[in-house]
Protein backbone atom coordinates (compact mmCIF):
# COMPACT_ATOMS: atom_id res chain seq x y z
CA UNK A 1 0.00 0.00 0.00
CA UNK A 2 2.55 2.70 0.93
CA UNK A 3 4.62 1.45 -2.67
CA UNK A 4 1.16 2.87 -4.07
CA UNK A 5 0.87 5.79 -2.44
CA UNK A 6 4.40 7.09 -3.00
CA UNK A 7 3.51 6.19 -6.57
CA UNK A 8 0.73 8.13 -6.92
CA UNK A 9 2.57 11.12 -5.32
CA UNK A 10 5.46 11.03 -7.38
CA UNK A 11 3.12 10.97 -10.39
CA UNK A 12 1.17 14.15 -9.08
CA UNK A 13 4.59 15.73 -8.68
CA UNK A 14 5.87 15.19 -11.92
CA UNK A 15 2.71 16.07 -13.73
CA UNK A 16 2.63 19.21 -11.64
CA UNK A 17 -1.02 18.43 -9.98
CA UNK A 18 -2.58 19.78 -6.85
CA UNK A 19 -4.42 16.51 -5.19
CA UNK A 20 -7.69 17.92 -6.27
CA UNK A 21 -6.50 17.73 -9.61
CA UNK A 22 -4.86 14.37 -9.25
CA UNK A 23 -8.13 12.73 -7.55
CA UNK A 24 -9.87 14.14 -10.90
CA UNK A 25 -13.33 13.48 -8.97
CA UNK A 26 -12.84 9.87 -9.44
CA UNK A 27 -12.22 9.43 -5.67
CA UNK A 28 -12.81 12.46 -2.12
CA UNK A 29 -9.33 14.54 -2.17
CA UNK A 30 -9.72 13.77 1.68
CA UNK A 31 -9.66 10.13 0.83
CA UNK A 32 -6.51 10.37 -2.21
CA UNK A 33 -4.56 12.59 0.41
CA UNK A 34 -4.38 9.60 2.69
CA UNK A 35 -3.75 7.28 -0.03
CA UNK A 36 -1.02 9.02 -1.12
CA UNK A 37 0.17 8.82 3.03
CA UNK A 38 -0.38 5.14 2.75
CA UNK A 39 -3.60 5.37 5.34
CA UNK A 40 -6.09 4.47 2.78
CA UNK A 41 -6.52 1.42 0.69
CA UNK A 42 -7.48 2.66 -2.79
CA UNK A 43 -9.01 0.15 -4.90
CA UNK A 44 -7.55 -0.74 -8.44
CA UNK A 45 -10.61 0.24 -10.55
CA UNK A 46 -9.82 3.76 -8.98
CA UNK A 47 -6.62 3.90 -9.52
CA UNK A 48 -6.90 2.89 -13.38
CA UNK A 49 -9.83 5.20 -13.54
CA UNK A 50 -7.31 8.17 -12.33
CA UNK A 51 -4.49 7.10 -14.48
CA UNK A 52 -6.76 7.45 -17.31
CA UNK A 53 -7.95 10.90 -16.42
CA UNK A 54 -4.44 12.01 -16.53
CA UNK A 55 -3.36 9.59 -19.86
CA UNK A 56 -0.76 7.73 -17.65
CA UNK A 57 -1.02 3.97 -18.88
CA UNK A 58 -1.26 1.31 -15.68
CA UNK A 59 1.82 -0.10 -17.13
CA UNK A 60 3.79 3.56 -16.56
CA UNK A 61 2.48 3.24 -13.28
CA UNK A 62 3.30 0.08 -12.31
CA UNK A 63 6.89 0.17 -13.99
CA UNK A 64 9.89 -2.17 -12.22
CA UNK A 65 11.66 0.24 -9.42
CA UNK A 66 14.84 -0.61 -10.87
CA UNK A 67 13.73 0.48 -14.40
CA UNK A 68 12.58 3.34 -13.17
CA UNK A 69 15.84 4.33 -11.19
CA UNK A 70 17.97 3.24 -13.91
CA UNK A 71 16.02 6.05 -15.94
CA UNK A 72 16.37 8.76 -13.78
CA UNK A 73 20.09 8.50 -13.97
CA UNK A 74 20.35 8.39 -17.97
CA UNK A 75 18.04 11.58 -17.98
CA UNK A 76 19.64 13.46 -15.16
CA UNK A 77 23.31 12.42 -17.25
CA UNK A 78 21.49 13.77 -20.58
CA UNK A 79 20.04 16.80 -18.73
CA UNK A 80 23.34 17.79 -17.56
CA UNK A 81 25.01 17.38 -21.34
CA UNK A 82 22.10 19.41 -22.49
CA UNK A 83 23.09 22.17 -19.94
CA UNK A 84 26.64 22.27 -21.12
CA UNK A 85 25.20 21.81 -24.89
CA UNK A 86 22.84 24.93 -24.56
CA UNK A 87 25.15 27.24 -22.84
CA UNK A 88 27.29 26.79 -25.26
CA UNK A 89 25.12 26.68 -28.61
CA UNK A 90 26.27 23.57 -29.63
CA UNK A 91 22.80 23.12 -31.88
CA UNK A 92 24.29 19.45 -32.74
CA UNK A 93 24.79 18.08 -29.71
CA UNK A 94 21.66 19.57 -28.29
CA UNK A 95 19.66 17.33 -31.23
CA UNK A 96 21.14 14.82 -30.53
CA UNK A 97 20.81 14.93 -26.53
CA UNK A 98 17.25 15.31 -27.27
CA UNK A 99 17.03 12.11 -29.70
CA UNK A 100 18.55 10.12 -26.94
CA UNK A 101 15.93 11.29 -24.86
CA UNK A 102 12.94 10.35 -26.97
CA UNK A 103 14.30 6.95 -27.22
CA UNK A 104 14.18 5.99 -23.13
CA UNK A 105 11.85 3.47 -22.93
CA UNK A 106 9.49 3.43 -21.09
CA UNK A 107 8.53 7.20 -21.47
CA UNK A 108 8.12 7.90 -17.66
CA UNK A 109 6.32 11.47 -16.75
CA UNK A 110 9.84 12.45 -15.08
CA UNK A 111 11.55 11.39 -18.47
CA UNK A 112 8.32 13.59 -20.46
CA UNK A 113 8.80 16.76 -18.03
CA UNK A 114 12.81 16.63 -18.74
CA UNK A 115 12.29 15.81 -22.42
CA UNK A 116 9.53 18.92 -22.58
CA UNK A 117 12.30 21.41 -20.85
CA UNK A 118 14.67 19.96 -23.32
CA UNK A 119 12.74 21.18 -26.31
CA UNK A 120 11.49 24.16 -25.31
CA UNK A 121 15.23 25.45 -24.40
CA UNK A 122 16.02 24.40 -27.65
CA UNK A 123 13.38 26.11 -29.70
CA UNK A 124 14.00 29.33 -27.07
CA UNK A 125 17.45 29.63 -27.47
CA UNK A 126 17.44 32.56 -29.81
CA UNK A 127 16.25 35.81 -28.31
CA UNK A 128 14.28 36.90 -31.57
CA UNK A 129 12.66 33.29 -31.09
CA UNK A 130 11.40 34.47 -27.75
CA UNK A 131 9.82 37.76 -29.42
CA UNK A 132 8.08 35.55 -31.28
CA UNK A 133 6.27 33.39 -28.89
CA UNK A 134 2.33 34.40 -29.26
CA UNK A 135 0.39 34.78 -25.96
CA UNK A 136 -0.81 31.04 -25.57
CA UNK A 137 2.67 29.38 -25.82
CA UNK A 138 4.20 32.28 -23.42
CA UNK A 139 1.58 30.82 -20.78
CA UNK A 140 2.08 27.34 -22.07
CA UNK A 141 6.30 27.80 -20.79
CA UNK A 142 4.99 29.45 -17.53
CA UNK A 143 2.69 26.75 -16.88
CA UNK A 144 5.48 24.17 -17.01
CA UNK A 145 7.86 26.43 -15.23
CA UNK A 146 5.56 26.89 -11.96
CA UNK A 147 4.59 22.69 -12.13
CA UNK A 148 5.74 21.30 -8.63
CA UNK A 149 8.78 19.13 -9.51
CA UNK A 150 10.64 16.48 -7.92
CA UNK A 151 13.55 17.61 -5.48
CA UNK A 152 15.80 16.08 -8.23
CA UNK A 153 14.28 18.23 -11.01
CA UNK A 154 14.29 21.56 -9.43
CA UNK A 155 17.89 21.83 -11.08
CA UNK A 156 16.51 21.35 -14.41
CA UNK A 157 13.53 23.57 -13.74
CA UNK A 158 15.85 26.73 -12.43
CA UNK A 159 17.91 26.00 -15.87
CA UNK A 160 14.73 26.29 -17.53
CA UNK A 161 13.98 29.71 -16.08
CA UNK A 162 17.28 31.09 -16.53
CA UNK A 163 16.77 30.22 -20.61
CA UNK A 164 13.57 31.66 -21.32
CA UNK A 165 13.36 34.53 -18.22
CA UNK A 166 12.17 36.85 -21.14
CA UNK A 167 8.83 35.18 -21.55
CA UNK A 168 7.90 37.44 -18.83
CA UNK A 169 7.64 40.91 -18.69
CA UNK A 170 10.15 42.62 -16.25
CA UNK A 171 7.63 42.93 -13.21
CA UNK A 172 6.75 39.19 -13.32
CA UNK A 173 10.43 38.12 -13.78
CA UNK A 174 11.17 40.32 -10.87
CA UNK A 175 8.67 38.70 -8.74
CA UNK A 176 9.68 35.16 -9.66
CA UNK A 177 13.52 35.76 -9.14
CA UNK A 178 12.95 37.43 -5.49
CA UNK A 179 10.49 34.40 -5.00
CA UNK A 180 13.43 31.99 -5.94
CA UNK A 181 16.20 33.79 -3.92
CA UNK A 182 14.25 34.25 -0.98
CA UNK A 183 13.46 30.17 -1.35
CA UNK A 184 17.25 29.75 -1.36
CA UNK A 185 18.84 31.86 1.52
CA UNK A 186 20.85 29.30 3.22
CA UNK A 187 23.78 29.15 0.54
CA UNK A 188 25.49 26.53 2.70
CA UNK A 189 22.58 23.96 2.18
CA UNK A 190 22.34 24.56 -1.60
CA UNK A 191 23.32 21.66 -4.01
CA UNK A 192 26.44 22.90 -5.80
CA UNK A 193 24.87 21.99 -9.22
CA UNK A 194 21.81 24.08 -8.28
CA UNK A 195 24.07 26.95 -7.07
CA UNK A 196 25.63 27.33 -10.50
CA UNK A 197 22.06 27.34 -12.36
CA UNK A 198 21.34 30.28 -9.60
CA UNK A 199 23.88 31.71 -10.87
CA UNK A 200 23.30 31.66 -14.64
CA UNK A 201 19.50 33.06 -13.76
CA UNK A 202 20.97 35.84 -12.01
CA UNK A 203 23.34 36.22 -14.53
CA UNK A 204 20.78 36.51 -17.64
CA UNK A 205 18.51 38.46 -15.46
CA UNK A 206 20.73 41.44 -14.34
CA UNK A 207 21.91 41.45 -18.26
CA UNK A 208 18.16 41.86 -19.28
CA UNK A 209 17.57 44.31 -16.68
CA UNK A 210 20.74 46.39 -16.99
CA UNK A 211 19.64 46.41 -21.25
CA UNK A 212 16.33 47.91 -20.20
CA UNK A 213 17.87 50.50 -17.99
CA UNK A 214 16.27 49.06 -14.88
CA UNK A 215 19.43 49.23 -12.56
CA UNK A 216 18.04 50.05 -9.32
CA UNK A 217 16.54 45.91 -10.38
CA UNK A 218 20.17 44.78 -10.51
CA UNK A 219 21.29 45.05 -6.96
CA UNK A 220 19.51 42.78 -5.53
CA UNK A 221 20.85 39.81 -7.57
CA UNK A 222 23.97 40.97 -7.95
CA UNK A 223 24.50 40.90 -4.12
CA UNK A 224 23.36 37.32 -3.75
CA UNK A 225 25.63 36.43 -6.39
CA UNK A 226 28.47 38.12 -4.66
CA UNK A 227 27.23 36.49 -1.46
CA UNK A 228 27.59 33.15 -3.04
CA UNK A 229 30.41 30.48 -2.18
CA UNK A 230 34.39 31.27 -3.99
CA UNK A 231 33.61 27.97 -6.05
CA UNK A 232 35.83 27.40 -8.66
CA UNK A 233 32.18 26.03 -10.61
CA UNK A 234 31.14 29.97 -9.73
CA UNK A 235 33.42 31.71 -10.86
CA UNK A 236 32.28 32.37 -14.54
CA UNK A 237 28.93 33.80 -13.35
CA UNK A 238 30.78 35.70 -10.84
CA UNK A 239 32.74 37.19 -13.21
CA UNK A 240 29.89 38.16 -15.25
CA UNK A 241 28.53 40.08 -12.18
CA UNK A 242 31.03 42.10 -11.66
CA UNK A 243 31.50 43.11 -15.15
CA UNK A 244 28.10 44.02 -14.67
CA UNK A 245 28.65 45.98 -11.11
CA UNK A 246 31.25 47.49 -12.76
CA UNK A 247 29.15 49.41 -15.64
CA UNK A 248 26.92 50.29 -13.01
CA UNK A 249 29.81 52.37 -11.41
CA UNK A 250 30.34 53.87 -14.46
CA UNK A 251 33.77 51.70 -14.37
CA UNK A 252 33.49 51.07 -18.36
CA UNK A 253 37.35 50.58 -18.62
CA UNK A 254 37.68 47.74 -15.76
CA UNK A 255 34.55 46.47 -17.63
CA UNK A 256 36.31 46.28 -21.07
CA UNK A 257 39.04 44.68 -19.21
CA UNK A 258 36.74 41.72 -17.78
CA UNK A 259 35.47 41.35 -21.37
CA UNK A 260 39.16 41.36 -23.01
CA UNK A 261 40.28 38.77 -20.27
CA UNK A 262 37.33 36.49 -21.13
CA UNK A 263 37.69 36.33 -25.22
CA UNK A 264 41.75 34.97 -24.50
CA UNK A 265 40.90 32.77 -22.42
CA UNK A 266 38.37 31.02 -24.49
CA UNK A 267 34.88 32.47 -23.45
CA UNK A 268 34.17 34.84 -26.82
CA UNK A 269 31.03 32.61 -27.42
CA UNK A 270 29.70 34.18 -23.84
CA UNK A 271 31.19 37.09 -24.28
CA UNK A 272 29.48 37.17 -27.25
CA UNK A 273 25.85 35.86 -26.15
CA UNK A 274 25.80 37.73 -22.69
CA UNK A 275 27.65 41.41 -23.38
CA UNK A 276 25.02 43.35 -25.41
């Protein structure tokens, strides 16, 4: 029974579902909240009847453990190519990242959420792309941003934001990213991997803000970044804010100097992407 429950829970979570959403009016969300706990026995008509509602197949559901972890590892390996891949443009490996995706069988809703963030960095990529996102698929990318994700996808899901930030108009984004940092206070506690996507969505936010001439938005940010660990893993998106702090100050040669240091050793591709 409690194999169940935790089943159906990590199925909510990856489908990003309140309970009342997940119960789907097949069952009382009273009664699916203590399924889920492992105090109620739900019957197997009404749990095939909810994995319909939400087009899960029983044998998704009821996939071997091992399978299942055995996944999770190839997609969180992919995921963190793809990362690497999309920071740096490389359009080739990014296809094929995805391809390698689509062909994890079975197609778990974990291994559907990653392979959806996947494609939707891909196809985001290019600012101009952004511009041309129409109202409904602008709300379609928030929609899967604000889904409640696994502990082990929240890395993917900050990586997400930090791509496609623009979606949003400044006032939402500014919202969302003193949401996240307030979420994510205790630096010490932070997952090194997650600190460095932090980092990048500070990063790509200040840059947006700072090209709309919203400074007084910047400092913020910029201060948590500072605030963050002397990580060697950091120290690229550290950089980047104080190249940033430094055209604040008006300090446009030191600036040119941060920029100048970056393209010899390597980094022209960000310099080029992130210094507008």
């Amino acid at each position: 029974m409690n194999y169940i429950g935790k089943r159906l829970k990590t199925l909510r979570q990856e489908l990003g579902l309140t309970q009342t959403e997940m119960a789907a009016g097949v069952i009382s969300v009273s009664f699916y909240s203590k399924a889920e706990r492992g105090l109620n026995d739900i019957g197997i008509n009404d749990i095939l009847e909810i994995l319909q509602k939400h087009n899960v197949s029983p044998q998704a559901f009821f996939e071997d453990y091992k399978v299942d972890k055995d996944n999770k590892k190839k997609v969180t390996a992919l995921m963190n190519k793809f990362v690497t891949a999309a920071y740096n443009n490389d359009d080739y490996e990014i296809t094929k990242i995805i391809k390698d995706l689509k062909q994890i069988k079975p197609q778990s809703a974990f291994i559907k959420f990653s392979l959806v963030q996947a494609e939707l960095i891909e196809n985001t990529l290019n600012m101009n792309t952004i511009e041309k996102l129409d109202k409904r698929k602008k709300n379609e990318l928030k929609r899967v941003i604000f889904q409640k994700d696994t502990e082990e996808n929240e890395y993917h899901r900050i990586v997400l934001i930090a791509n496609i930030i623009q979606i949003y108009n400044l006032e939402e984004a500014t919202f969302l990213i003193n949401s996240i940092l307030r979420r994510y206070q205790k630096k010490d506690v932070i997952d090194k991997k997650l600190m460095l996507a932090l980092s990048v969505l500070i990063v790509n936010y200040v840059d947006w803000c700072y090209g709309q001439n919203k400074i007084n938005l910047c400092y913020k940010p910029l201060e948590y970044l500072r605030s963050m660990p002397n990580d060697v893993q950091l120290a690229l998106p550290k950089i980047f804010g104080c190249y940033y702090e430094d055209l604040i100050d008006n300090k446009n040669l030191e600036a040119n100097n941060i920029k100048e240091v970056l393209i010899k050793t390597g980094y022209s591709e960000n310099v080029k992407n992130m210094f507008k």
